[in-house]
Each structure stands twice: as C-alpha cells, then as structure tokens.
N, C-alpha and C. Protein backbone atom coordinates (compact mmCIF):
# COMPACT_ATOMS: atom_id res chain seq x y z
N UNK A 1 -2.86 -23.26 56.80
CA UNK A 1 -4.27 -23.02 56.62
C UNK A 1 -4.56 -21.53 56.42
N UNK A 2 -4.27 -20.64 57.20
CA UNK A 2 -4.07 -19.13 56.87
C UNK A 2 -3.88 -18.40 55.69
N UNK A 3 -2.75 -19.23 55.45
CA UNK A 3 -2.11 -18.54 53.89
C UNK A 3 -3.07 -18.94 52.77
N UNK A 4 -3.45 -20.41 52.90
CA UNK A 4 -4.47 -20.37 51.49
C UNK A 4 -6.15 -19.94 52.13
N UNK A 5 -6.56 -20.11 53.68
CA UNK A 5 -7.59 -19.19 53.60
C UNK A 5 -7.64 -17.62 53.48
N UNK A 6 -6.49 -16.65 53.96
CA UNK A 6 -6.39 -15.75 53.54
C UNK A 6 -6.61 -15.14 52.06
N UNK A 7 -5.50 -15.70 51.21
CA UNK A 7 -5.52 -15.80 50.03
C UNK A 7 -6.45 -15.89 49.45
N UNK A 8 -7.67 -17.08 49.77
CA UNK A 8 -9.04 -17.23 48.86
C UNK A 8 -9.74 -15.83 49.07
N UNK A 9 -9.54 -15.46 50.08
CA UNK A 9 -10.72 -13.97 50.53
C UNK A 9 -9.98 -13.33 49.93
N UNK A 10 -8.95 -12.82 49.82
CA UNK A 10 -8.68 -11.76 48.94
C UNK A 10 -8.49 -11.68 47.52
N UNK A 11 -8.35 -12.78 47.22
CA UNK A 11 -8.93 -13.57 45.46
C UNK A 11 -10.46 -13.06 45.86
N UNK A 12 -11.31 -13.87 46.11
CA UNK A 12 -13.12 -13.38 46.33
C UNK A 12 -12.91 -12.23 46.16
N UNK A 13 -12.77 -11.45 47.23
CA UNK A 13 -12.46 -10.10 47.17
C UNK A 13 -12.70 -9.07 45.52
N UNK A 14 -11.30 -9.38 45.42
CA UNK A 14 -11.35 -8.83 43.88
C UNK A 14 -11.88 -9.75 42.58
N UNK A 15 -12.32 -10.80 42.92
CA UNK A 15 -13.21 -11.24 42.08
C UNK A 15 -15.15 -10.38 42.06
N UNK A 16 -14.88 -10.41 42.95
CA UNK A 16 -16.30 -9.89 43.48
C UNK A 16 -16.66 -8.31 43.44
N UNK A 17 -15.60 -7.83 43.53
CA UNK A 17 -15.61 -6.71 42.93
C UNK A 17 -15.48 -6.06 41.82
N UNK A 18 -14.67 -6.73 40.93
CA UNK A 18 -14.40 -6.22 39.83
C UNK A 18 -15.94 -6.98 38.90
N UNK A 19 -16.61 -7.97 39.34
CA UNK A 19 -18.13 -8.97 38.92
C UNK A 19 -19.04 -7.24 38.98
N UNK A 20 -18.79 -6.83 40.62
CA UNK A 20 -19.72 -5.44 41.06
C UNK A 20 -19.73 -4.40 40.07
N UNK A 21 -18.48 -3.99 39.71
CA UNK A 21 -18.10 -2.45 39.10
C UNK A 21 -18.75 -3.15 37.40
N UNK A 22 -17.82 -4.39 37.25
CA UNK A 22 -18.94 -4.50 35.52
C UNK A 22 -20.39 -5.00 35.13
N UNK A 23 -21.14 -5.42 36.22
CA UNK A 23 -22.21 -5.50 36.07
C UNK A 23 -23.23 -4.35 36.45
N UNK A 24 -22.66 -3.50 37.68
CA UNK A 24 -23.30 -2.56 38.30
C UNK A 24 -24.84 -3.02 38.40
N UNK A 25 -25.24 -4.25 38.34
CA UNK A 25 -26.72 -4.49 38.56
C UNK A 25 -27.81 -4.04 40.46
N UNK A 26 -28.24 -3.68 39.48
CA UNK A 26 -29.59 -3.35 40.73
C UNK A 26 -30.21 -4.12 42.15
N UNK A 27 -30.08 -3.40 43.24
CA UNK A 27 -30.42 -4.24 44.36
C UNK A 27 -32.00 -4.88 44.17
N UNK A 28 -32.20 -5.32 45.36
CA UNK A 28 -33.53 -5.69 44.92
C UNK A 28 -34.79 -4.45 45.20
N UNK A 29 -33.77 -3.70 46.61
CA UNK A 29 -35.41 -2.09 46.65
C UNK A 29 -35.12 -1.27 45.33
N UNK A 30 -34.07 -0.95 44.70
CA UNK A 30 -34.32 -0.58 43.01
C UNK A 30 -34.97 -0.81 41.81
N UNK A 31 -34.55 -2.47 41.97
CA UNK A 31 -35.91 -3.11 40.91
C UNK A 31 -37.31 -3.30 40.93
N UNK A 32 -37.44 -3.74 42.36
CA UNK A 32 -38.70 -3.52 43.05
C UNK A 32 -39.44 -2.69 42.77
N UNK A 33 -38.88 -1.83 43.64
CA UNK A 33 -39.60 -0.36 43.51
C UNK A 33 -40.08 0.30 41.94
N UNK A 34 -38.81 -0.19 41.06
CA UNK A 34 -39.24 0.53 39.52
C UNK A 34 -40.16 -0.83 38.88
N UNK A 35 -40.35 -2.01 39.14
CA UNK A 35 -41.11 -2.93 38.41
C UNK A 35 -42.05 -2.71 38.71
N UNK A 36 -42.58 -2.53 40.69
CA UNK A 36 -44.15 -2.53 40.84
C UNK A 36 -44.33 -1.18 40.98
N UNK A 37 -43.91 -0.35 40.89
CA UNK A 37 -44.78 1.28 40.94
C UNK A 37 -45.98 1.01 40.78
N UNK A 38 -46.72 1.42 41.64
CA UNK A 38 -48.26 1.92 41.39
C UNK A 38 -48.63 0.60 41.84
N UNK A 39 -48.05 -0.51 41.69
CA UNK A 39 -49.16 -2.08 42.17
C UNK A 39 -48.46 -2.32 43.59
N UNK A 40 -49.81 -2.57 43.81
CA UNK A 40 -49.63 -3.75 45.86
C UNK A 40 -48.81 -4.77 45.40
N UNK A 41 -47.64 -5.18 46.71
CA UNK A 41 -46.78 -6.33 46.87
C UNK A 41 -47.41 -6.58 48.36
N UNK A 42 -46.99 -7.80 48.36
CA UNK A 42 -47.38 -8.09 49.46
C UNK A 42 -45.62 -8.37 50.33
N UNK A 43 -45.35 -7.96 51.30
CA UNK A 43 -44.32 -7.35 51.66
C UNK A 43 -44.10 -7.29 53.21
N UNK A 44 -42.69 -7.46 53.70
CA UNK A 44 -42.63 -6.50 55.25
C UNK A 44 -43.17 -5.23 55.08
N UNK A 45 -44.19 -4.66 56.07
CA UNK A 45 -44.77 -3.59 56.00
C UNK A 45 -43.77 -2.46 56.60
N UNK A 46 -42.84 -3.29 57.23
CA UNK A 46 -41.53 -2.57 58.24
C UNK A 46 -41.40 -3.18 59.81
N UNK A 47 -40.56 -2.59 60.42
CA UNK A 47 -40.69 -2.91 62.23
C UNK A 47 -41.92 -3.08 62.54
N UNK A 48 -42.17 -4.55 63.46
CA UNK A 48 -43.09 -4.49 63.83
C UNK A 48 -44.63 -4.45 63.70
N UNK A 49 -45.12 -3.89 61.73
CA UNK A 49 -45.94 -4.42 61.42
C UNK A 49 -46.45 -5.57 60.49
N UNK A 50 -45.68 -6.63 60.35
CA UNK A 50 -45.54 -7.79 59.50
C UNK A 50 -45.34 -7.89 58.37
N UNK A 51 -46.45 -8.69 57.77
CA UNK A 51 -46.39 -8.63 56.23
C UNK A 51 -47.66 -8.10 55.59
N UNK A 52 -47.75 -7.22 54.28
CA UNK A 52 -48.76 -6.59 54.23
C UNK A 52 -48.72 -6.46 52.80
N UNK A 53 -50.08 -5.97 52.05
CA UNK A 53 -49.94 -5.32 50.78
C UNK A 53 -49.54 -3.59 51.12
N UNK A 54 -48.72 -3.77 50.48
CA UNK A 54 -47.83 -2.13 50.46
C UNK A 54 -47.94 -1.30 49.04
N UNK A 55 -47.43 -0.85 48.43
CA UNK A 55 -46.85 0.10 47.26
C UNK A 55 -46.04 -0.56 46.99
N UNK A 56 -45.94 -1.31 45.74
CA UNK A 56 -44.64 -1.72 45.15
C UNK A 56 -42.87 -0.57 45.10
N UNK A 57 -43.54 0.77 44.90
CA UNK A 57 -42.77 1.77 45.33
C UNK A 57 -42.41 2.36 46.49
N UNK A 58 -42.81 1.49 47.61
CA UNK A 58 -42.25 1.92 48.39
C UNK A 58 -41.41 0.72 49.49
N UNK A 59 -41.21 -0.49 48.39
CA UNK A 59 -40.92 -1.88 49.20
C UNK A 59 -39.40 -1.16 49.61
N UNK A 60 -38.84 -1.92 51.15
CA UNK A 60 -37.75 -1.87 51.52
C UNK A 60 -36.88 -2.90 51.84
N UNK A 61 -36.09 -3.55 51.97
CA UNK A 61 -35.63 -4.51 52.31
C UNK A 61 -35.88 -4.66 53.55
N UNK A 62 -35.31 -5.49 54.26
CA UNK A 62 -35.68 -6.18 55.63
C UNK A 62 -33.99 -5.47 56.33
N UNK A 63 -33.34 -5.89 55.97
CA UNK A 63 -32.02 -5.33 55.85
C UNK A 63 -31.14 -4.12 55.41
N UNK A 64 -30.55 -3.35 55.86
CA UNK A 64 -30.42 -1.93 55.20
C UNK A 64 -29.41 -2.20 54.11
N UNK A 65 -30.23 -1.68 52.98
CA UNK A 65 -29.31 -1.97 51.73
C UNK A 65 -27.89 -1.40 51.57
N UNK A 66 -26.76 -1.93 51.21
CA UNK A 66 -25.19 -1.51 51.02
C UNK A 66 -25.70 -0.20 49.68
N UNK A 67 -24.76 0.92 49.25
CA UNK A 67 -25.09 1.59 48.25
C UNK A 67 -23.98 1.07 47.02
N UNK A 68 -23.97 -0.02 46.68
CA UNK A 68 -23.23 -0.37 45.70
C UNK A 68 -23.93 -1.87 45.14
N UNK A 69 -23.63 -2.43 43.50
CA UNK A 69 -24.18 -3.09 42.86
C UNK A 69 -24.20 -4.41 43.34
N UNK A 70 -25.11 -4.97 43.18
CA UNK A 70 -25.86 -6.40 43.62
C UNK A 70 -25.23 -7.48 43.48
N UNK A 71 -24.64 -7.99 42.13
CA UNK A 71 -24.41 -8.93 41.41
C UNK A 71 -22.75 -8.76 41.17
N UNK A 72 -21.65 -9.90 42.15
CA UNK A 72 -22.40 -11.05 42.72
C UNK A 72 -22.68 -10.46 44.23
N UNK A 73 -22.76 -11.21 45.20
CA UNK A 73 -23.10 -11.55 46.44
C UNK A 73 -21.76 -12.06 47.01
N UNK A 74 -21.02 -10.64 48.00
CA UNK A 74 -19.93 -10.75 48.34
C UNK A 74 -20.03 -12.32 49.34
N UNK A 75 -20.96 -11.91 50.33
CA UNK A 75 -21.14 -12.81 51.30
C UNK A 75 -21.22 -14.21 51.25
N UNK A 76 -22.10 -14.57 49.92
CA UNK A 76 -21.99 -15.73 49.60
C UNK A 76 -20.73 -16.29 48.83
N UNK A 77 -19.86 -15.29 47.96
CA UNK A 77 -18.64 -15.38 47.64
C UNK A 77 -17.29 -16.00 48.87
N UNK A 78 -17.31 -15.30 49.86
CA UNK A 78 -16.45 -15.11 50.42
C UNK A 78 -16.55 -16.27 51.78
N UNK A 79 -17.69 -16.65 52.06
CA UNK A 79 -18.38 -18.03 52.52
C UNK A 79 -18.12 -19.02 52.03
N UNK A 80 -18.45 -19.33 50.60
CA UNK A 80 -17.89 -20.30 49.86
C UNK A 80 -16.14 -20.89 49.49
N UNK A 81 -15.89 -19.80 49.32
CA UNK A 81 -14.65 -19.99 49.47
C UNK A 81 -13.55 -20.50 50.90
N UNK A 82 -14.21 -19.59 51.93
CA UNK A 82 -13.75 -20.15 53.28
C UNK A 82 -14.12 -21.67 53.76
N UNK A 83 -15.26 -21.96 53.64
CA UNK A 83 -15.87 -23.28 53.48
C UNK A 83 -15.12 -24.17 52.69
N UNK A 84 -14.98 -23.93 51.57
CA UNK A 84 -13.80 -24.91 51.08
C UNK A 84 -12.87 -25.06 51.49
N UNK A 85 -11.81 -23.60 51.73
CA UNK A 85 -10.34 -24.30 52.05
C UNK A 85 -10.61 -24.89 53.19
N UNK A 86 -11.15 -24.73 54.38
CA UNK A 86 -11.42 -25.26 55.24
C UNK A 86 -11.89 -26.59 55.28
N UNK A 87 -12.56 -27.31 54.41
CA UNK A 87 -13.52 -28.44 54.17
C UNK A 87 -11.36 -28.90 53.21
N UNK A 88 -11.21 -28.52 52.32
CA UNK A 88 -9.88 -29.25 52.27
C UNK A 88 -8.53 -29.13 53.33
N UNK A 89 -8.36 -28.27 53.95
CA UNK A 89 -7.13 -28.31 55.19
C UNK A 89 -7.52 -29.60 55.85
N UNK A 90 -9.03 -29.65 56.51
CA UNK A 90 -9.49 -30.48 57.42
C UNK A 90 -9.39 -31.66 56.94
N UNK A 91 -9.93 -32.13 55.74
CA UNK A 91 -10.36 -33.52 55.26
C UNK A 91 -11.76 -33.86 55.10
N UNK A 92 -12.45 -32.87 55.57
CA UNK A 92 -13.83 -32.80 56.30
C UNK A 92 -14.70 -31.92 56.24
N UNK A 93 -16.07 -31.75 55.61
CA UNK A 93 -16.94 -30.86 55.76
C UNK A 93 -17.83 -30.71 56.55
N UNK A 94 -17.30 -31.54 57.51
CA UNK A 94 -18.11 -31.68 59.12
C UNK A 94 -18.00 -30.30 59.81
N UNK A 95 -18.74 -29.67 60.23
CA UNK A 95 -18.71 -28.48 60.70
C UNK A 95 -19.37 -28.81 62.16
N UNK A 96 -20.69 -29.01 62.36
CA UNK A 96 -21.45 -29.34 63.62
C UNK A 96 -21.69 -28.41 64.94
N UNK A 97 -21.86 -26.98 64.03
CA UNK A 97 -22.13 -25.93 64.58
C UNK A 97 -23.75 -25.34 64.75
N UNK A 98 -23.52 -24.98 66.33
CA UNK A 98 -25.27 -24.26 66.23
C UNK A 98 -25.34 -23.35 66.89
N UNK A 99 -26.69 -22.20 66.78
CA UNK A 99 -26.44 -21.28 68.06
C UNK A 99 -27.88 -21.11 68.36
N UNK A 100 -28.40 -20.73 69.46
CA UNK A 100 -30.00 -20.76 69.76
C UNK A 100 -30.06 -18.77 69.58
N UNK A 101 -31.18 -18.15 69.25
CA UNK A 101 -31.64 -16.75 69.47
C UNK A 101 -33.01 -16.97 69.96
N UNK A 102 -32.56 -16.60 71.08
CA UNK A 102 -33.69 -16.20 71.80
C UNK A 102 -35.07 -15.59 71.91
N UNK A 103 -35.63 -15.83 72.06
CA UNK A 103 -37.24 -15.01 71.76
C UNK A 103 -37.13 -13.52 71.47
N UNK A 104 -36.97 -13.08 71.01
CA UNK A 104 -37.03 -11.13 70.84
C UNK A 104 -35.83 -10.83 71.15
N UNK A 105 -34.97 -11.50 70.39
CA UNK A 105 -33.25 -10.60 70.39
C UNK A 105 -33.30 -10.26 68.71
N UNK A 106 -34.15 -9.86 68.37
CA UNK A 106 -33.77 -9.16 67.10
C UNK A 106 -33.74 -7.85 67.25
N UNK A 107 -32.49 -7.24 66.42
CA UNK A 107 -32.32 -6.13 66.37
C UNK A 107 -32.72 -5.11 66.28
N UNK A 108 -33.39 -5.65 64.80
CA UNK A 108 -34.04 -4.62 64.01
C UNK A 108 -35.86 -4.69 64.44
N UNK A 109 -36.31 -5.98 65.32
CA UNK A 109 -37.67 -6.33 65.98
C UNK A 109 -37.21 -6.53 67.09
N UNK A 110 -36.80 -5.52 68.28
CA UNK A 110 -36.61 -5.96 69.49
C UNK A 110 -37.77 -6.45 70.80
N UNK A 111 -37.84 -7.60 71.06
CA UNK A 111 -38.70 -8.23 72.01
C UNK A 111 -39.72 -8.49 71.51
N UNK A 112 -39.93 -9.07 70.06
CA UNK A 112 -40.91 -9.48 69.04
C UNK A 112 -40.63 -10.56 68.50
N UNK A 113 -39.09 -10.31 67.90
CA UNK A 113 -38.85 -11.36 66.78
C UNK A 113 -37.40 -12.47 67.28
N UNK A 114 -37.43 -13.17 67.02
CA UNK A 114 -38.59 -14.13 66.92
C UNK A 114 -39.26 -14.42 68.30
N UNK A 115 -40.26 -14.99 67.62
CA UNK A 115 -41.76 -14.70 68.72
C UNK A 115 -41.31 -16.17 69.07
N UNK A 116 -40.35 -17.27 69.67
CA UNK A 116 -40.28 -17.95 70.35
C UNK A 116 -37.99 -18.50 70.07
N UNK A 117 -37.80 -18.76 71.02
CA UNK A 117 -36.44 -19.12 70.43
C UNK A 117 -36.23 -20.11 69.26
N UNK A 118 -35.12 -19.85 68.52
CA UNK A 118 -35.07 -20.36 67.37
C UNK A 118 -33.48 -21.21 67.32
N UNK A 119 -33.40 -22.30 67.07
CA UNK A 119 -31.99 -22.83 66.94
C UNK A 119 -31.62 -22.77 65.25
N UNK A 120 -30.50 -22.38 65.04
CA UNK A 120 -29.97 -22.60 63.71
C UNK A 120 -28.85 -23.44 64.14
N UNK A 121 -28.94 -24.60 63.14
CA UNK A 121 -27.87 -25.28 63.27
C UNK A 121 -27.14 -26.07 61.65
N UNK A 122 -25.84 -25.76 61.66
CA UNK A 122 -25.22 -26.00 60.35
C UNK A 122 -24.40 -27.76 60.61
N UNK A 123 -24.67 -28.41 60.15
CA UNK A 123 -23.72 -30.31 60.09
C UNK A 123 -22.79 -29.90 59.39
N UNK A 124 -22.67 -29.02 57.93
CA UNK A 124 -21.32 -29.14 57.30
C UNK A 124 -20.76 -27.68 57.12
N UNK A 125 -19.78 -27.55 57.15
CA UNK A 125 -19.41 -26.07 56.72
C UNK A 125 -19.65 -25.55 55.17
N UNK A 126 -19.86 -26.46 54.32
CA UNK A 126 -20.99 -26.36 53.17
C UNK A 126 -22.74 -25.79 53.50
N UNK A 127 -22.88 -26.30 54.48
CA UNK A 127 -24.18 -26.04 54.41
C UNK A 127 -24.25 -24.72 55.25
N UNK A 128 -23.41 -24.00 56.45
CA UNK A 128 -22.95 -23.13 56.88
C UNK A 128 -22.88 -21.35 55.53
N UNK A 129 -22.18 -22.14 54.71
CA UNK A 129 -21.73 -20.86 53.75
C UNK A 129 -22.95 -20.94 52.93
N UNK A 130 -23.76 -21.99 52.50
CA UNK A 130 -24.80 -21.15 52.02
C UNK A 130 -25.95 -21.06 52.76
N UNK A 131 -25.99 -20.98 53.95
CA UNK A 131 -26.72 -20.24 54.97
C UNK A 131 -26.42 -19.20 55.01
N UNK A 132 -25.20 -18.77 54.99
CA UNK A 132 -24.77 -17.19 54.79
C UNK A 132 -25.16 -16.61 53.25
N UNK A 133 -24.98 -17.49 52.36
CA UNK A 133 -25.72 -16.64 51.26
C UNK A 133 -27.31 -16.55 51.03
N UNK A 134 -28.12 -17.54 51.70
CA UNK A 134 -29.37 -17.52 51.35
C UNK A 134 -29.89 -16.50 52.56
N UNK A 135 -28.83 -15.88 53.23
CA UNK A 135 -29.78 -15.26 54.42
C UNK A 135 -29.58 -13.63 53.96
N UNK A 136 -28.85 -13.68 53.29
CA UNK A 136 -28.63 -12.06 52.14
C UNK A 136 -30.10 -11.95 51.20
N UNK A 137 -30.53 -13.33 50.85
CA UNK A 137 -31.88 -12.79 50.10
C UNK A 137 -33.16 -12.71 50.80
N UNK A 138 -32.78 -13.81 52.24
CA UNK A 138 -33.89 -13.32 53.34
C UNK A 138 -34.06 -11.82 53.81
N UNK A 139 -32.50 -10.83 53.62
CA UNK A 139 -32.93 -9.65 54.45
C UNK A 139 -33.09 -8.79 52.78
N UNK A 140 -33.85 -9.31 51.72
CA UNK A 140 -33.98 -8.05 50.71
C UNK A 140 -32.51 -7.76 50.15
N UNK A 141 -31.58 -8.57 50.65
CA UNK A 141 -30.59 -7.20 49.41
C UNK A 141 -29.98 -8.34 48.35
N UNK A 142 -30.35 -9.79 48.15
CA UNK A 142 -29.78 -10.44 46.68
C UNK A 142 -30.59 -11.23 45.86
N UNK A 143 -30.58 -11.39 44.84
CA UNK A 143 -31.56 -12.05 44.23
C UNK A 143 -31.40 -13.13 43.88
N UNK A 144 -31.57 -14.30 43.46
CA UNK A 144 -31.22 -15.77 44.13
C UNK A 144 -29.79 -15.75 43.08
N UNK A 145 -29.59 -15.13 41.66
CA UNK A 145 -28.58 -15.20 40.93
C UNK A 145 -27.26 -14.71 41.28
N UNK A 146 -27.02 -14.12 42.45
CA UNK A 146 -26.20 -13.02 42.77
C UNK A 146 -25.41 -13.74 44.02
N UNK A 147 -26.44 -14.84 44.50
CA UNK A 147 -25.92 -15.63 45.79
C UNK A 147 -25.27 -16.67 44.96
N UNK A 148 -26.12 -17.68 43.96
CA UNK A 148 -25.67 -18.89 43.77
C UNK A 148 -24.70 -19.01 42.83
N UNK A 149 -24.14 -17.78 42.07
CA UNK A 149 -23.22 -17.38 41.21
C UNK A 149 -22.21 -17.15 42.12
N UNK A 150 -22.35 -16.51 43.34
CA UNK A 150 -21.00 -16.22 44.36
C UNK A 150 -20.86 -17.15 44.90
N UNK A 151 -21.69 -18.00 45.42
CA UNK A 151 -20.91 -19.42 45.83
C UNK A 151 -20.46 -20.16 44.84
N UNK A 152 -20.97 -20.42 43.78
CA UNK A 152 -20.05 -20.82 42.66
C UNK A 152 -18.61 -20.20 42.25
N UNK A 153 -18.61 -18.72 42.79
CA UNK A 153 -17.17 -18.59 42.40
C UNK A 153 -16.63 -18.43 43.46
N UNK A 154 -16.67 -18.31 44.87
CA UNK A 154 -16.15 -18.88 45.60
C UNK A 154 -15.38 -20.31 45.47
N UNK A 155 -16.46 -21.24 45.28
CA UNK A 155 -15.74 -22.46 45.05
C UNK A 155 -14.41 -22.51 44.20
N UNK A 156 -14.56 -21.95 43.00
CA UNK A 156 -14.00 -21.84 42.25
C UNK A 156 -12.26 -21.30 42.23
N UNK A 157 -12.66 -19.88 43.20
CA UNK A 157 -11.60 -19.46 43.88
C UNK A 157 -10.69 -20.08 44.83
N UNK A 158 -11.35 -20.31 45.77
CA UNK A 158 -10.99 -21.51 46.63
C UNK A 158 -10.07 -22.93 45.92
N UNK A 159 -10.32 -23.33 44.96
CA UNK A 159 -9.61 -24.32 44.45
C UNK A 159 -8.30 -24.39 43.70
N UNK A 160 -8.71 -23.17 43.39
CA UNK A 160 -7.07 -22.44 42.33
C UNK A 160 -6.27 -22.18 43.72
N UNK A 161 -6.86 -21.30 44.26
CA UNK A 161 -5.79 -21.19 45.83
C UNK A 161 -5.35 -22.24 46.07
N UNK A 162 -6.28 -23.27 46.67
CA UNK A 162 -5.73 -24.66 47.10
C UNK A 162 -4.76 -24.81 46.64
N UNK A 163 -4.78 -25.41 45.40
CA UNK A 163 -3.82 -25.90 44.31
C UNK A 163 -2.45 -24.65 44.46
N UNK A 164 -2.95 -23.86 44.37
CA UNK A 164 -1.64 -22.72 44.24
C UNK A 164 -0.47 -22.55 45.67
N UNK A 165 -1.62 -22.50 46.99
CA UNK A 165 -0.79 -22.87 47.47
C UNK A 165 0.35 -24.65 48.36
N UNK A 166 -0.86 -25.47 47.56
CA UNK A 166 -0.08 -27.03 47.60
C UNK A 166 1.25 -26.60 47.07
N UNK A 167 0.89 -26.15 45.24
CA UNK A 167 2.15 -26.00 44.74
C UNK A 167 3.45 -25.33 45.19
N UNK A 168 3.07 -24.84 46.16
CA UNK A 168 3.78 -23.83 46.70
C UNK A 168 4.74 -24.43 47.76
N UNK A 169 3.66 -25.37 48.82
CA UNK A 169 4.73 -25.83 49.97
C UNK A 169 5.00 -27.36 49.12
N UNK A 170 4.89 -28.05 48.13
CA UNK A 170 5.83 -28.83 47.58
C UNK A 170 6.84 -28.40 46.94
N UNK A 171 7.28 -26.90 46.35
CA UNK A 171 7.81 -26.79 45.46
C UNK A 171 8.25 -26.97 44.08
N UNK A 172 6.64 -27.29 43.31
CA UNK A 172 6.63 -27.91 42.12
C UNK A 172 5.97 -26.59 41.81
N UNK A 173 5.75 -27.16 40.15
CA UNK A 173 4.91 -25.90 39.56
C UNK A 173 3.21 -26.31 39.69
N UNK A 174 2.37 -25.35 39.36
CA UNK A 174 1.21 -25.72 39.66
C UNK A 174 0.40 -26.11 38.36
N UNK A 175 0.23 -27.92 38.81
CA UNK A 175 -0.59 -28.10 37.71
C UNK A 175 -1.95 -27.76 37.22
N UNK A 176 -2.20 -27.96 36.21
CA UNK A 176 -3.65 -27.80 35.80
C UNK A 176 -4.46 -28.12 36.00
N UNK A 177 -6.26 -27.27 36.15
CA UNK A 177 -6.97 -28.39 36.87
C UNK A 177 -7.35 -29.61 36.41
N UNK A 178 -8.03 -30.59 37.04
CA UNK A 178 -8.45 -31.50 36.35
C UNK A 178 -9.49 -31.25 35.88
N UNK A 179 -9.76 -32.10 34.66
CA UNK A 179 -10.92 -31.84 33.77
C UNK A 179 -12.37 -32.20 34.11
C-alpha cells in the first residue's frame, strides 16, 4: 500500500507542478482585486468583522495565500489521488470518519468561530478528498477549475500507479488502460 500510495503523491506532485510553472495562473486575491477595483464586493471584511461590502481592491482571502500559481490545486490533487489508492488497496471507499470543532477553536477567529460546535463528517474517502479540495475555495485561494481539474488528475494519477505498481508485484508488463 505505501509503495503505490507513495508513488501517486509524488506523481501528483510533479504533475501539479509542472500544471503550476505552465499555467502560472492567478490566485483568487489577484484577480479579484484587478477585476473589481474601484467596485464593492460583498466579502469577509477580515477577523472578526463578518461579511461586508468592501473594495473589490482590497478583497483578501480567508486563508493566507501560498505565493505561487493557482491552477491546479495541489490539495485537491494530492487528496484525490490518496483516496483512490486507498479506496483500491482496501476494496472500499468506506471511510466513516468524523471530527467535532468546537465552538471558537478557530484559529484565525479565536472564541468566535464557529459560533456553536460543528461536526464534519466524511462516509467515503471520496467524499473526504473532495472536502479537502472544496475547502481550498472556502478559504479564498482556488477557483472551482483549479480544484475539480486536480481531483481529476489525481484520479488519473492514482490509476496509472495502481496499474504500475500491480504490474510490478505480478511481474508482467503493464497493460494498457482500459478504454
């Protein structure tokens, strides 16, 4: 299980990077900021004061932005992919994981947010990894193309591994995918 989950992350990895360096596309406080100049968004105002009409130029993410290009979405890349080999080692995309946060254990809103405890809970390890990618566009830094393109190649990654390393502990060559 190691060797082909290892393997998929470091496939993601340089899939996802080399996606970064040739697209070099824009986070979302870059585009933001240069689309609405001069017009109200309605927006996190920041810590503690909610949501508000702001300056389109001065929107921030919720999340502190990475200084490198958007597109794809490592997180959702590298999620997807783990989710799979895992969902194939197992047999199973049963995951049946949850965790409660407590009333005001947020970090970045301490003893505010959330304003009552909150349970997140994942049934499949599918639905797990793109919880991890849809929660990259909850904190401001992906834009829905950047997540659902990296879980797509996650998957993607993930399956050539599979296959690569099946082929591997049968000792055959590795066939092609199916169509």
């Amino acid at each position: 299980m190691f060797f082909a989950l290892t393997n998929a992350l470091l496939d993601a990895s340089i899939a996802v990077w080399e996606a970064k360096r040739h697209y070099d596309s824009p986070r979302p406080v870059t585009a933001i900021r240069a689309l609405f100049a001069g017009q109200p968004v309605r927006a996190c105002a920041g810590a503690f004061q909610g949501t508000q009409l702001i300056p389109g130029d001065t929107w921030q993410s919720y999340l502190a932005t990475p200084p490198f290009a958007e597109y794809v979405s490592g997180h959702s890349t590298f999620s997807a992919a783990s989710a799979e080999i895992l969902r194939r080692f197992t047999g199973s995309d049963t995951l049946g994981a949850q965790v409660t946060i407590e009333a005001g254990a947020s970090p970045i809103e301490p003893a505010m947010v959330p304003a009552s405890s909150v349970t997140l809970a994942w049934p499949t390890l599918s639905a797990a990894a793109a919880e991890a990618g849809l929660s990259r566009r909850y904190g401001g830094l992906h834009f829905e193309d950047g997540d659902l393109v990296g879980r797509e190649m996650g998957r993607q990654i993930a399956d050539l591994v599979w296959r690569t390393a099946q082929s591997y502990f049968a000792g055959a060559p590795l066939q092609p995918a199916p169509q």
